[in-house]
Protein backbone atom coordinates (compact mmCIF):
# COMPACT_ATOMS: atom_id res chain seq x y z
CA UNK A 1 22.53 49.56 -93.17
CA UNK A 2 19.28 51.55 -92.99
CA UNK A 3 18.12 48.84 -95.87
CA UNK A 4 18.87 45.83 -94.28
CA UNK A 5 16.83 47.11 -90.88
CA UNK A 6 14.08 48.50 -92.61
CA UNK A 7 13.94 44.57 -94.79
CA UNK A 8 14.18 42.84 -91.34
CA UNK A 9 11.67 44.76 -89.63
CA UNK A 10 8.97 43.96 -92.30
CA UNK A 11 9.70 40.65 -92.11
CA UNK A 12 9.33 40.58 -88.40
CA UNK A 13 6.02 41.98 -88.88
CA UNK A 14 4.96 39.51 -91.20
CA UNK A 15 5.70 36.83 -89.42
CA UNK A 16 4.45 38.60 -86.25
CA UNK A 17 0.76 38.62 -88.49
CA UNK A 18 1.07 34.72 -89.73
CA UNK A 19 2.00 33.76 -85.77
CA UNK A 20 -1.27 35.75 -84.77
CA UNK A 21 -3.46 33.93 -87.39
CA UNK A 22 -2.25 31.02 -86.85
CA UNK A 23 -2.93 30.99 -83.24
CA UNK A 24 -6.02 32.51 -83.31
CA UNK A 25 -7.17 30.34 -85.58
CA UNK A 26 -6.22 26.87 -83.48
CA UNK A 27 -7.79 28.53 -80.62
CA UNK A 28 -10.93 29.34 -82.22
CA UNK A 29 -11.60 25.65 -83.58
CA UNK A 30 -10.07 24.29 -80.38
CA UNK A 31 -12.57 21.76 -78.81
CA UNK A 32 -15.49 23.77 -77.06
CA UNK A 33 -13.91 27.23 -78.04
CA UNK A 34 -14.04 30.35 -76.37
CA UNK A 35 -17.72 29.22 -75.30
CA UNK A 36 -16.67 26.26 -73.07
CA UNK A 37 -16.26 28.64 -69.75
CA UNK A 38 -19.71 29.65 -70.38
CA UNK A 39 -20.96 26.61 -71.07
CA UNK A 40 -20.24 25.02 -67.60
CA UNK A 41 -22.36 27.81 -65.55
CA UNK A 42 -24.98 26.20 -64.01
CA UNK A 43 -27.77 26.69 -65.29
CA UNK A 44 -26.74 27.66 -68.64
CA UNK A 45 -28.66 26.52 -72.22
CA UNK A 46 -28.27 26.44 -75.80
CA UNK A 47 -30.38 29.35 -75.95
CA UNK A 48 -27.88 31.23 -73.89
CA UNK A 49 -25.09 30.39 -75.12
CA UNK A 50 -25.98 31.76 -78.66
CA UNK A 51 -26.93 34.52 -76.90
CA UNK A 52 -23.51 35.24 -75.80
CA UNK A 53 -22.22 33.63 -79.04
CA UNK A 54 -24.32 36.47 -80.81
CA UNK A 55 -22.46 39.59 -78.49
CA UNK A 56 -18.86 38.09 -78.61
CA UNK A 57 -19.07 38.32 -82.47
CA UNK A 58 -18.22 34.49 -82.44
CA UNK A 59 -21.46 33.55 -84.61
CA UNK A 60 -18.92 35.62 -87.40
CA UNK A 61 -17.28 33.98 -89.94
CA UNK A 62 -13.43 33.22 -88.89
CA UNK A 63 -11.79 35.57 -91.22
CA UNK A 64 -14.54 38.58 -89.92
CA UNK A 65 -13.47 37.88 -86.22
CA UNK A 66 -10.02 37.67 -86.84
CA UNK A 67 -9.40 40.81 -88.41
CA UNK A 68 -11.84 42.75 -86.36
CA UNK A 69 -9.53 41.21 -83.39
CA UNK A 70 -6.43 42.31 -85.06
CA UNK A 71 -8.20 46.00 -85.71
CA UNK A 72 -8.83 46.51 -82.00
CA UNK A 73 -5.08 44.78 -81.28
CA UNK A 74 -3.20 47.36 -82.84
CA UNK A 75 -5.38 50.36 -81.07
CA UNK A 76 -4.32 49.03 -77.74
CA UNK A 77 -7.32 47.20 -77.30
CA UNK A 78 -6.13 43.37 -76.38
CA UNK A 79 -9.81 42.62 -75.16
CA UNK A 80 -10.57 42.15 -71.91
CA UNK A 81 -10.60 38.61 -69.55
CA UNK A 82 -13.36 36.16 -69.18
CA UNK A 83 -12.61 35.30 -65.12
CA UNK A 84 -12.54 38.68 -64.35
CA UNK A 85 -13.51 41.24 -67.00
CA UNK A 86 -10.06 43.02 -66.61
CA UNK A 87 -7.72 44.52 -70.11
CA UNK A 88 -5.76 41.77 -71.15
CA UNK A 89 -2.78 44.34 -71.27
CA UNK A 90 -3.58 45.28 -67.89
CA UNK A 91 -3.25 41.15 -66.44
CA UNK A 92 0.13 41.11 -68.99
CA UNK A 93 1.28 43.46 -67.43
CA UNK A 94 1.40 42.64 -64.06
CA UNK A 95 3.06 39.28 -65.11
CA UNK A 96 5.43 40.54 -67.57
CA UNK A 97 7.83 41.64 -65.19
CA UNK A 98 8.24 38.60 -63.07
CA UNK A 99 9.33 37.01 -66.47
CA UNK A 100 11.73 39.36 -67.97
CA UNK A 101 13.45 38.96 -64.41
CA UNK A 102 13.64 35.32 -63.91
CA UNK A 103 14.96 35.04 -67.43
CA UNK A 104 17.45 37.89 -67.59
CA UNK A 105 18.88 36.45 -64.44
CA UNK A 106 19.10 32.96 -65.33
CA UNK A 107 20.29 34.34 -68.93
CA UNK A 108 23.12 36.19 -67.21
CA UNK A 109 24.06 32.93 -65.78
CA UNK A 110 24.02 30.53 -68.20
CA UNK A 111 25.91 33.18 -70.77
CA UNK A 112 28.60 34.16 -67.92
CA UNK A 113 29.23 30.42 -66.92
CA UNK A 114 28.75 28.70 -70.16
CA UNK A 115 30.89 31.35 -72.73
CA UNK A 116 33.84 30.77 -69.16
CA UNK A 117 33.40 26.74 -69.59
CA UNK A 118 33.46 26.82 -72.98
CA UNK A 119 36.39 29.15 -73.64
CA UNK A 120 38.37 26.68 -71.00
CA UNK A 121 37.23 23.85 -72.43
CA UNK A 122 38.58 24.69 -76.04
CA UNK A 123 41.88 25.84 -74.62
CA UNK A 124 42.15 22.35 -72.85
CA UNK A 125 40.87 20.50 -75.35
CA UNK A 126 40.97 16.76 -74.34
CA UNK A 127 41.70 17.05 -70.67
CA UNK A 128 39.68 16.17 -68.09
CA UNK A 129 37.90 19.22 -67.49
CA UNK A 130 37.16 18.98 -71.16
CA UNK A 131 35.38 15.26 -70.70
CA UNK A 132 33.71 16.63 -67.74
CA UNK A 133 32.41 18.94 -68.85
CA UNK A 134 31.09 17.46 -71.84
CA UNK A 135 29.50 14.77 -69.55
CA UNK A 136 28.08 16.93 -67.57
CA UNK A 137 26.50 18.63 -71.02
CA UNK A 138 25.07 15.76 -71.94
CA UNK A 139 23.31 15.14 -68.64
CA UNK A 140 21.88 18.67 -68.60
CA UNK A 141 20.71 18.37 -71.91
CA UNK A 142 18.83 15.61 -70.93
CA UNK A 143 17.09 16.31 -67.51
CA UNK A 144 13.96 17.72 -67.93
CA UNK A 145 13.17 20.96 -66.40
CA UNK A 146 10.53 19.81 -64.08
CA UNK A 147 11.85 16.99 -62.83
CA UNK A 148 15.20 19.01 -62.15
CA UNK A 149 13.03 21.73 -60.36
CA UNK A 150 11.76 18.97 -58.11
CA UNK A 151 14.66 17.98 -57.42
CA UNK A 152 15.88 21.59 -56.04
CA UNK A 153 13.04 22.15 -53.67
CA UNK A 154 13.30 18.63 -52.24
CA UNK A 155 17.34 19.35 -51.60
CA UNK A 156 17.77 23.05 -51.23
CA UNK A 157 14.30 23.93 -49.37
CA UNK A 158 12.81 20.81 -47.61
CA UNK A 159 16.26 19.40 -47.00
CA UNK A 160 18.93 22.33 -46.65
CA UNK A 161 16.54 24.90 -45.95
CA UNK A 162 18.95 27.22 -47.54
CA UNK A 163 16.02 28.80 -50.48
CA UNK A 164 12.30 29.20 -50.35
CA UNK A 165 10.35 26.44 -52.11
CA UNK A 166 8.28 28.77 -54.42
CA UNK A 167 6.51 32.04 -54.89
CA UNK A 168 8.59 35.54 -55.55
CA UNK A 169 8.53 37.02 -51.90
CA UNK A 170 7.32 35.95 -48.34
CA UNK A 171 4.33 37.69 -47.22
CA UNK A 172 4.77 40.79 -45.13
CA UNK A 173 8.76 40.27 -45.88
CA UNK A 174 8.87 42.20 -49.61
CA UNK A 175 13.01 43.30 -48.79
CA UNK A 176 15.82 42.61 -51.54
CA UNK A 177 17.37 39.93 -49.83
CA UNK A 178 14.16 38.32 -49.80
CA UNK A 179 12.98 38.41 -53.68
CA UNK A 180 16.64 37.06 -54.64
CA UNK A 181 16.79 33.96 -52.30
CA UNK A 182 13.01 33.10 -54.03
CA UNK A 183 14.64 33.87 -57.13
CA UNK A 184 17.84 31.74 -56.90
CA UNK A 185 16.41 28.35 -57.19
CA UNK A 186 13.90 28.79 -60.33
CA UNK A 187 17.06 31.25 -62.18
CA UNK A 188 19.11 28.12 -61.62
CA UNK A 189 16.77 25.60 -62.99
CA UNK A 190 16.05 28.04 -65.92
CA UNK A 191 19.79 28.07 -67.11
CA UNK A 192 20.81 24.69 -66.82
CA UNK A 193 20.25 23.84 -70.09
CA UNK A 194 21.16 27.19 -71.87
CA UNK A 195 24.30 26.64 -69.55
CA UNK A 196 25.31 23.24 -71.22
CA UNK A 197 24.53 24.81 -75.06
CA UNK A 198 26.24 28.22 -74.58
CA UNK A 199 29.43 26.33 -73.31
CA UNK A 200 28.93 23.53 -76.00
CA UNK A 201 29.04 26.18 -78.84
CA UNK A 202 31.61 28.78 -77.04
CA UNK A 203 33.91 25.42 -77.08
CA UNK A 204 32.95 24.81 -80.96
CA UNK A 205 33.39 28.80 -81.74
CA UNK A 206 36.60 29.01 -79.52
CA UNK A 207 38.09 25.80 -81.05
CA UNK A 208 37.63 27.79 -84.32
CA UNK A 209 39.41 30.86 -83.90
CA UNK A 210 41.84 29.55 -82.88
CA UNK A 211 43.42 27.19 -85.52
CA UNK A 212 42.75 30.64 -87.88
CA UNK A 213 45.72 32.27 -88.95
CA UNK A 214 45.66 35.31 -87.58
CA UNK A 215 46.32 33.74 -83.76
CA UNK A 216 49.01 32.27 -85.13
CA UNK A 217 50.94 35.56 -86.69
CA UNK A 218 49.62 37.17 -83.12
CA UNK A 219 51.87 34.68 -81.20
CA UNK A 220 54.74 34.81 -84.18
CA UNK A 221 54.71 38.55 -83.03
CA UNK A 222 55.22 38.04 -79.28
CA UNK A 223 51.56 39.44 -78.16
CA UNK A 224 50.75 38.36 -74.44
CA UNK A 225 48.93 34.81 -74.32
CA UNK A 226 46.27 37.02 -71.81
CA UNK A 227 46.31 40.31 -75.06
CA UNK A 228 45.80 36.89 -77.75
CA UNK A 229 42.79 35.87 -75.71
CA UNK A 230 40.72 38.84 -74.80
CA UNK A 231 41.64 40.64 -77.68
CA UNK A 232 41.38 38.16 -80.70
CA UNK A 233 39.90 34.65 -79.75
CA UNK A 234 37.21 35.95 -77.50
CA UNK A 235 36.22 39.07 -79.52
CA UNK A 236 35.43 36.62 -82.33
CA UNK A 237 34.47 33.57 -81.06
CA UNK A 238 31.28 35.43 -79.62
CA UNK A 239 30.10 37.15 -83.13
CA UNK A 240 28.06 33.60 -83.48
CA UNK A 241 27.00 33.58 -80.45
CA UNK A 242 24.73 36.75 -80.50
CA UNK A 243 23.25 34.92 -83.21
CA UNK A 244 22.64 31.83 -80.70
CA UNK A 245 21.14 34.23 -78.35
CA UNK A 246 18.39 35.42 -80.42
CA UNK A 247 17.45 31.89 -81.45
CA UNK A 248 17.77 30.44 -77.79
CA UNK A 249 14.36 33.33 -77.04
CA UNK A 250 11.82 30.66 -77.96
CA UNK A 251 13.61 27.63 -75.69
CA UNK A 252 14.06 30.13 -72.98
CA UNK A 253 10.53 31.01 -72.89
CA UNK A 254 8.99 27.91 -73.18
CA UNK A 255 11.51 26.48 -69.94
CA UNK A 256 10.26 29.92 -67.96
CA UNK A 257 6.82 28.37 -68.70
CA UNK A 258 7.44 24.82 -67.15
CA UNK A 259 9.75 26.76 -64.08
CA UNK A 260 7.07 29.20 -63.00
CA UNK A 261 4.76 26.73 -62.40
CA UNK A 262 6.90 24.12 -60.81
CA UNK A 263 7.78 27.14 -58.63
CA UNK A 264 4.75 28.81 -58.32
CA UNK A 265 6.80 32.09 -59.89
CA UNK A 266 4.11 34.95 -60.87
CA UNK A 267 4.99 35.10 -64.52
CA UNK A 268 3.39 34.65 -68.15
CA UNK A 269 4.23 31.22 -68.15
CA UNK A 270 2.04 30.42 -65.17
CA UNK A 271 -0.13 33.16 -66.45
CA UNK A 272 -0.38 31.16 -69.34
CA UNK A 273 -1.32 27.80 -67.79
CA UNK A 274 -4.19 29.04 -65.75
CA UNK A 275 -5.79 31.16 -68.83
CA UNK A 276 -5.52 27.49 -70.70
CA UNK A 277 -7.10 25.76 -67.91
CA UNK A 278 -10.15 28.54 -67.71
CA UNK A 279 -10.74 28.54 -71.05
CA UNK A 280 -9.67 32.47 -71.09
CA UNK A 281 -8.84 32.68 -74.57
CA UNK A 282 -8.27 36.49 -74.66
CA UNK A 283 -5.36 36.30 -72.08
CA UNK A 284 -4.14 33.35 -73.84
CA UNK A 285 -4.05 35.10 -77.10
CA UNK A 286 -2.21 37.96 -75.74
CA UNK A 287 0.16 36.08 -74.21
CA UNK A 288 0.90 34.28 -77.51
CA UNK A 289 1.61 38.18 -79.06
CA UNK A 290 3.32 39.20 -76.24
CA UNK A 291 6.08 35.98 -76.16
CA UNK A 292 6.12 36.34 -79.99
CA UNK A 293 6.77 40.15 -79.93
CA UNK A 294 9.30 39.30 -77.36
CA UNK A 295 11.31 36.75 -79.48
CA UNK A 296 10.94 38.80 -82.93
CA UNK A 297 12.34 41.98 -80.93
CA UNK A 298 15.28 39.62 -79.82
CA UNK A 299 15.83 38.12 -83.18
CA UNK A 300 16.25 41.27 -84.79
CA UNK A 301 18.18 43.09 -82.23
CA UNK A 302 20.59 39.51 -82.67
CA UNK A 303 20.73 39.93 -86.33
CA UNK A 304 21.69 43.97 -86.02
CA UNK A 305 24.13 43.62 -83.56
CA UNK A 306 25.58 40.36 -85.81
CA UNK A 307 25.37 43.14 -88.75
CA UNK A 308 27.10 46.19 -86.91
CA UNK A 309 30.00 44.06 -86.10
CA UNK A 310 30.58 41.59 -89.27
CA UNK A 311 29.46 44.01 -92.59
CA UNK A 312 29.48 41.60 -94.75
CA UNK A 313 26.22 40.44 -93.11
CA UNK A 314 24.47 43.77 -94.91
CA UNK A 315 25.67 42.79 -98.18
CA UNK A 316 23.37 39.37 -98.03
C-alpha cells in the first residue's frame, strides 16, 4: 500500500509541475503580458516600461523566469499583486474559504440527492419516476449555469423574495441564518448538474450490482429487502463513485467560477475573473496552483480511498 501512495504522489507532483509550466507559460506570451497594466498608466513610455520590464525579471529568458518563479513558489513566496502590492497567498486566502464552502455545500447536495435518485431510479427501472427523472437529467445537463443562475434571482429574489440576490452576508447583519439564505441560491445552482450525473451513474452502478450474483444468493437466503440494500447494493454500487468524485473536482470548480460571479459570491472564481480583467498575472497564477493543488489532492485522496476498499486496485 505504502508503494502505490508513494507512486501516486509523485505523479501528482509531476503533473502539478507540467500544469504550472504550462500556465505560466500561456500567460507570459499572452497578448500584452504581465506589462499591459503598466502600460495603460497615463503617462507611461517605452522607456518606462523597460524599466519595469528590467526589475520584474521579465527582460529574462522564459525558462530563467519560470524557474526562478517556481524557486520562490515552493518557499512560500507566491509573489505579491499588481493592484495592490499585497502576498498573493495572503488575497488566496481570504477567498479560499468562500469557495471550499459554496462547493462542499452544493457537493453535499448533489451527492445526497443524486446517489437517493439514482438508487430509486435503478430499483424502478422503467417507471415513471425512472423517465422523469431521466428527463429531467437531460435538461440539467443542458442548462447552462449562468443562464440557470439568472433564472433563480429573477424567481426566488426579485419575484418570491424568499433568498438574497447575491453577495455572502448583508451588511451590518453577519448572523448564521443570514450567510445560509445568501448561500442557498448559488449552492443550488452549483449542484444542478453534478445532481443529474451523480444520479445518472448511481442508476448505472446500482443497475449493476444488482443483476450480480451475490444479491441473488442474499435473497435465496431470506436476508431483509432493507439488510440486501444497505448492506450489499449500496456498499458497492458507491466504490465507483468515489472515483467519480475525484474526477467531477475540475467541473465543480470551473461551475463555482461562472456561480460566484453571477452571484457576486467572494470566492476564487470571482477572484479569478477580476485578476484576468486587471491584468494581475501573479494572483492569476496562484489561483491556477491553488485550483490545481486542490483537484490533485482530491484525485489522490479518490484513488486511496478506491484502493483501501477494493485491493486489487494496489496490485495495478
Amino acid at each position: 500500500m505504502l508503494r502505490y501512495v508513494l507512486g501516486r504522489f509523485w505523479q501528482s507532483l509531476v503533473l502539478l509541475l507540467i500544469v504550472s509550466f504550462i500556465g505560466f507559460t500561456v500567460l507570459s506570451l499572452a497578448p500584452g503580458g504581465p506589462l499591459s497594466q503598466f502600460a495603460l498608466s497615463p503617462g507611461m513610455t517605452q522607456e518606462q516600461l523597460d524599466k519595469i520590464a528590467t526589475q520584474m525579471g521579465l527582460n529574462r529568458p522564459l525558462p530563467v523566469q519560470y524557474f526562478d518563479w517556481l524557486s520562490h513558489l515552493v518557499t512560500g513566496d507566491w509573489g505579491r499583486s499588481y493592484r495592490d502590492g499585497q502576498p498573493v497567498l495572503t488575497i488566496i486566502g481570504q477567498h479560499l474559504f468562500a469557495t471550499l464552502i459554496l462547493m462542499g455545500t452544493s457537493t453535499v447536495l448533489a451527492v445526497s440527492l443524486g446517489t437517493t435518485i439514482g438508487i430509486v431510479s435503478a430499483l424502478r427501472r422503467r417507471s415513471v419516476f425512472d423517465y422523469t427523472m431521466t428527463v429531467f437529467a437531460m435538461i440539467a445537463l443542458s442548462i447552462p449555469t449562468f443562464w440557470f443562475g439568472l433564472v433563480a434571482i429573477y424567481f426566488f429574489s426579485l419575484k418570491l423574495g424568499w433568498f438574497p440576490a447575491g453577495n455572502m452576508f448583508t451588511v451590518g447583519d453577519g448572523s448564521l441564518l443570514d450567510y445560509v439564505r445568501h448561500l442557498v441560491l448559488p449552492a443550488m445552482v452549483l449542484a444542478l448538474v453534478d445532481v443529474a450525473v451523480w444520479s445518472r451513474y448511481m442508476r448505472t452502478a446500482t443497475l449493476n450490482v444488482v443483476n450480480q450474483d451475490f444479491i441473488r444468493t442474499a435473497r435465496a437466503k431470506g436476508l431483509s429487502r432493507t439488510r440486501i440494500l444497505f448492506r450489499h447494493i449500496v456498499g458497492n454500487a458507491l466504490v465507483p463513485m468515489v472515483t467519480l468524485a475525484g474526477l467531477q473536482l475540475p467541473a465543480l470548480l470551473g461551475g463555482a467560477l461562472v456561480t460566484e460571479t453571477v452571484f457576486t459570491w467572494p470566492g476564487m472564481g470571482r477572484l479569478f475573473l477580476d485578476s484576468l480583467g486587471y491584468s494581475d498575472y501573479p494572483v492569476v497564477m496562484g489561483l491556477l496552483m491553488t485550483s490545481a493543488i486542490l483537484v490533485l489532492i482530491g484525485n489522490l485522496a479518490a484513488d486511496l480511498i478506491v484502493a483501501a476498499i477494493d485491493p486489487r486496485i494496489r496490485l495495478e
